[in-house]
Protein backbone atom coordinates (compact mmCIF):
# COMPACT_ATOMS: atom_id res chain seq x y z
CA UNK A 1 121.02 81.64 -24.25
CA UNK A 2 117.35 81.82 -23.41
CA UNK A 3 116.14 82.22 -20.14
CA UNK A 4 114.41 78.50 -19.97
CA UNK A 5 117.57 76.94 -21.60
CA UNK A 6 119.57 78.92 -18.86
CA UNK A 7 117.03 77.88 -15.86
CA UNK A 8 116.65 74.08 -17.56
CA UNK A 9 120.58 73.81 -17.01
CA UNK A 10 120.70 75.17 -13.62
CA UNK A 11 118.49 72.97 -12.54
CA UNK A 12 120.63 70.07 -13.90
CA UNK A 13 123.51 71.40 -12.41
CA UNK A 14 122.12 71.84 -8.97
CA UNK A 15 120.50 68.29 -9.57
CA UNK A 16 124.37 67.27 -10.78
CA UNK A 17 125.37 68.47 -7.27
CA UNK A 18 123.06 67.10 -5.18
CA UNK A 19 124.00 63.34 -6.95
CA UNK A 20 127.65 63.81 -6.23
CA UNK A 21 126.57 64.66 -2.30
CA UNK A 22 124.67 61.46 -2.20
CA UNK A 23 127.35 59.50 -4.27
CA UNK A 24 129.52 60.83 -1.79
CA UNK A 25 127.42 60.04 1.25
CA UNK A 26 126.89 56.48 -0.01
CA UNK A 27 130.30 55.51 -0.89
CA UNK A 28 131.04 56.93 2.96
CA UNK A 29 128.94 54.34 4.33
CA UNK A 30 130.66 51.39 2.24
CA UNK A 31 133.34 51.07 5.35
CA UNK A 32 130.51 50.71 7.64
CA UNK A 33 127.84 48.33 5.47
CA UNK A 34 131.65 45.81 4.74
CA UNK A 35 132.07 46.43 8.73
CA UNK A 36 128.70 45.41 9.91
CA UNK A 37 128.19 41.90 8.20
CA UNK A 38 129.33 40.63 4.91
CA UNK A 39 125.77 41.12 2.80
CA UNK A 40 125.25 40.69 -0.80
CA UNK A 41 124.11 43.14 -3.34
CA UNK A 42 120.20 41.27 -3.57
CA UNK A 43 120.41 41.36 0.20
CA UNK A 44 121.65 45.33 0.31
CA UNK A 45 118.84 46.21 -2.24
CA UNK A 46 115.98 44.29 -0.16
CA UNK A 47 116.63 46.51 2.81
CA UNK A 48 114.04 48.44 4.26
CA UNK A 49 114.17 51.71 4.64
CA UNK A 50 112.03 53.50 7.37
CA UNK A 51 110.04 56.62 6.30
CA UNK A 52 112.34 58.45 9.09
CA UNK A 53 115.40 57.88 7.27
CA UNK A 54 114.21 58.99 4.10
CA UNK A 55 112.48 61.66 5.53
CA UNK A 56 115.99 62.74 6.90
CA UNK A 57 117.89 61.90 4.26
CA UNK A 58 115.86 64.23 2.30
CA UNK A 59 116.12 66.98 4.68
CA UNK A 60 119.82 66.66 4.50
CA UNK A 61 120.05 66.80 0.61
CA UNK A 62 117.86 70.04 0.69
CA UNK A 63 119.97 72.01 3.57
CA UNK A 64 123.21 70.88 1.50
CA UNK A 65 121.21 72.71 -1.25
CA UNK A 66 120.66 75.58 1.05
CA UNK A 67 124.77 75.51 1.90
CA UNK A 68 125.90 75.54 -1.94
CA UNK A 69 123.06 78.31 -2.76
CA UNK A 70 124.03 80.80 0.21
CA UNK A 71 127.42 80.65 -1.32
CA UNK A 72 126.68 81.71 -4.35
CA UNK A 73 128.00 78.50 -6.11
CA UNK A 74 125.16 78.65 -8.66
CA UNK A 75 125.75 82.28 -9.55
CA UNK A 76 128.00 83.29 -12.52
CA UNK A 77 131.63 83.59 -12.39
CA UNK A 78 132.68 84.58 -15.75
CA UNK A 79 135.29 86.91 -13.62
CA UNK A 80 136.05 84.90 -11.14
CA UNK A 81 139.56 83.12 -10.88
CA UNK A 82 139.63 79.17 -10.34
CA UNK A 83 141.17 79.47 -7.10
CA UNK A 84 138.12 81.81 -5.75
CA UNK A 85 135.98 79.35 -6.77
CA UNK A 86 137.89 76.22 -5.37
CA UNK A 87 137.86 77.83 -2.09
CA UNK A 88 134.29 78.53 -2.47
CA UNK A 89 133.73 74.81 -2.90
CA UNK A 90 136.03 73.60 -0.40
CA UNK A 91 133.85 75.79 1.83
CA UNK A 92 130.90 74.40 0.28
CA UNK A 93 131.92 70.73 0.61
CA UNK A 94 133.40 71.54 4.53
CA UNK A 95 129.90 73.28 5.60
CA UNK A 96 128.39 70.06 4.18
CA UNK A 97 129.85 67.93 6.30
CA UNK A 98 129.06 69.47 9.07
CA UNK A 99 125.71 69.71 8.27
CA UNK A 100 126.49 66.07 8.18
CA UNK A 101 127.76 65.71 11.44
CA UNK A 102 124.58 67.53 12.86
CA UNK A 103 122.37 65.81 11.31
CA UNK A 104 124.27 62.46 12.24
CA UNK A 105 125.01 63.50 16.08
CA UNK A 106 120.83 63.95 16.81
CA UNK A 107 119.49 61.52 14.83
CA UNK A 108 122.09 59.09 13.30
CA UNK A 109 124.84 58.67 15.57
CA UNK A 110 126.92 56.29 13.23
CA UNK A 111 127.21 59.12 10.86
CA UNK A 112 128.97 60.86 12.78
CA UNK A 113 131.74 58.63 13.39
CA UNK A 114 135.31 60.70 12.15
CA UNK A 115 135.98 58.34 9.41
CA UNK A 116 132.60 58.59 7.55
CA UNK A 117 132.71 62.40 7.39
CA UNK A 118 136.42 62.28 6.57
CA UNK A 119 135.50 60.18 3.77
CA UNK A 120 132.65 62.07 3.12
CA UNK A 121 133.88 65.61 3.14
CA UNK A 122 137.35 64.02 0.85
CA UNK A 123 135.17 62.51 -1.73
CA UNK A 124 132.38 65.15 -1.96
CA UNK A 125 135.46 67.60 -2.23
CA UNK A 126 137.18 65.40 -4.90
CA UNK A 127 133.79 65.26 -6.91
CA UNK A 128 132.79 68.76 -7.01
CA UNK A 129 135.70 70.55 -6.98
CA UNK A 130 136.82 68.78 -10.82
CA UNK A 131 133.71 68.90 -11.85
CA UNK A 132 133.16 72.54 -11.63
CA UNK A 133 137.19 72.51 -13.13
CA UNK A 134 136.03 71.31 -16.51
CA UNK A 135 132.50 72.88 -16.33
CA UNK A 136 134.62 76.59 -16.25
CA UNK A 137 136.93 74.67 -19.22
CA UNK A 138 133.96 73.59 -21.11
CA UNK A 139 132.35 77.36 -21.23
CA UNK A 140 134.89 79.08 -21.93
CA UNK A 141 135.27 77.04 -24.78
CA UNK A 142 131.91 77.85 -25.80
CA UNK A 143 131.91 81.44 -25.17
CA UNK A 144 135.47 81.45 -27.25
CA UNK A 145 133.02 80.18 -30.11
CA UNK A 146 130.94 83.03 -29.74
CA UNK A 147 127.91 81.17 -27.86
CA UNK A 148 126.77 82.18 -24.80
CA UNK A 149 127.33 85.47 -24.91
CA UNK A 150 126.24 88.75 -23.03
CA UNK A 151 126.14 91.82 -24.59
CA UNK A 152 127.52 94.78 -22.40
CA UNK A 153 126.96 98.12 -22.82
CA UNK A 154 129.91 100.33 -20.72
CA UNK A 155 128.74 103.67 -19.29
CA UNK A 156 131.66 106.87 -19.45
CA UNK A 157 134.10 107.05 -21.72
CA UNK A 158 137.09 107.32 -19.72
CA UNK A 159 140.48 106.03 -20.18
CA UNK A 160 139.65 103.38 -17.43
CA UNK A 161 136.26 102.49 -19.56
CA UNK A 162 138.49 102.16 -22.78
CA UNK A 163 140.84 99.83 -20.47
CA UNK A 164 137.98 97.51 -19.50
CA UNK A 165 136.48 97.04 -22.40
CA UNK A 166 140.14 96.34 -24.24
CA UNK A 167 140.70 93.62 -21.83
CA UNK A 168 136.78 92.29 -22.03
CA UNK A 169 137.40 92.08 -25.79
CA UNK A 170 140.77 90.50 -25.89
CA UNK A 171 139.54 87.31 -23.71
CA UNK A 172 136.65 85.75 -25.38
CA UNK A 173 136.42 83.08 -22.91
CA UNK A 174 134.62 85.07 -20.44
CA UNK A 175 131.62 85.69 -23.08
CA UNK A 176 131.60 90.02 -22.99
CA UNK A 177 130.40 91.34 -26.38
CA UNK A 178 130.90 95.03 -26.35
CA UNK A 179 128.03 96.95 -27.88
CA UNK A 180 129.42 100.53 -27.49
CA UNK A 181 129.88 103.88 -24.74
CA UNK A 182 127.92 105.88 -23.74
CA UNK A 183 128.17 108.97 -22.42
CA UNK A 184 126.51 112.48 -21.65
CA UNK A 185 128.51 114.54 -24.20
């Protein structure tokens, strides 16, 4: 895969997270829009919204950016088992909200109420977490097809080299081509 088709998709995905944080942040607030008056849709979509709150609301999508990047979520994990990277995300998700509840507890103190980050943190949890299930599903398919692939050279020749590269080789889904050994003799 080239390197703009690799950074193109990154960007999607980290795009793709960011959506399922505000997704998650907006069906939070449904309990607290039904709670405050019973408005229709035309009414909900006239709303104003003040340059503060979209100033902040942009702040807060960018530092749960910086969360998922310091974890490495957007790094590869060919080797990496599903449950490392389900506890990665439920760290993710849990530092989100309480980003959230910063945020909230300075500026927006409604936010910050138990039940919205409750329903926050459960649905950004039950978003991400399957979504990054059948991303891993859908690549290894792909890399069992042969696509992308990285090629791996293995320094030494050791029985423990030999060993690796066996068990590279005999699971396709994680997208290791062998090229060869090398070594000083």
């Amino acid at each position: 895969m080239g390197v703009t088709r690799r950074s193109v998709l990154l960007i999607l995905f980290k795009l793709f997270d960011a959506t399922l944080l505000v997704g998650s942040f907006l069906v939070a607030s449904l309990p607290s829009l039904r709670s405050v008056s019973a408005i229709s849709l035309t009414e909900f979509l006239a709303m104003r919204i003040s340059v503060r709150n979209f100033v902040l609301f942009t702040a807060l999508v960018v530092l749960w950016h910086a969360v998922f990047s310091s974890l490495d979520l957007y790094e590869s994990k060919r080797l990496w088992g599903q449950h490392t990277e389900a506890m990665d995300v439920l760290e993710a998700t849990s530092l989100a909200t309480v980003a959230l509840l910063v945020v909230g507890s300075f500026f927006i103190p409604s936010i910050s109420d138990p039940k919205f980050l409750g329903i926050f943190w459960a649905v950004s949890t039950g978003t991400v977490l399957p979504s990054r299930c059948v991303m891993r599903f859908m690549l290894k398919q792909i890399r069992k097809r042969g696509r992308n692939t990285i090629q791996m050279l293995i320094v030494g020749t050791n029985p423990r080299a030999v060993m690796f590269a066996r068990k590279l080789e005999s699971q396709s889904e994680f997208g290791y081509r062998i090229l060869g050994f090398v070594d000083k003799n």
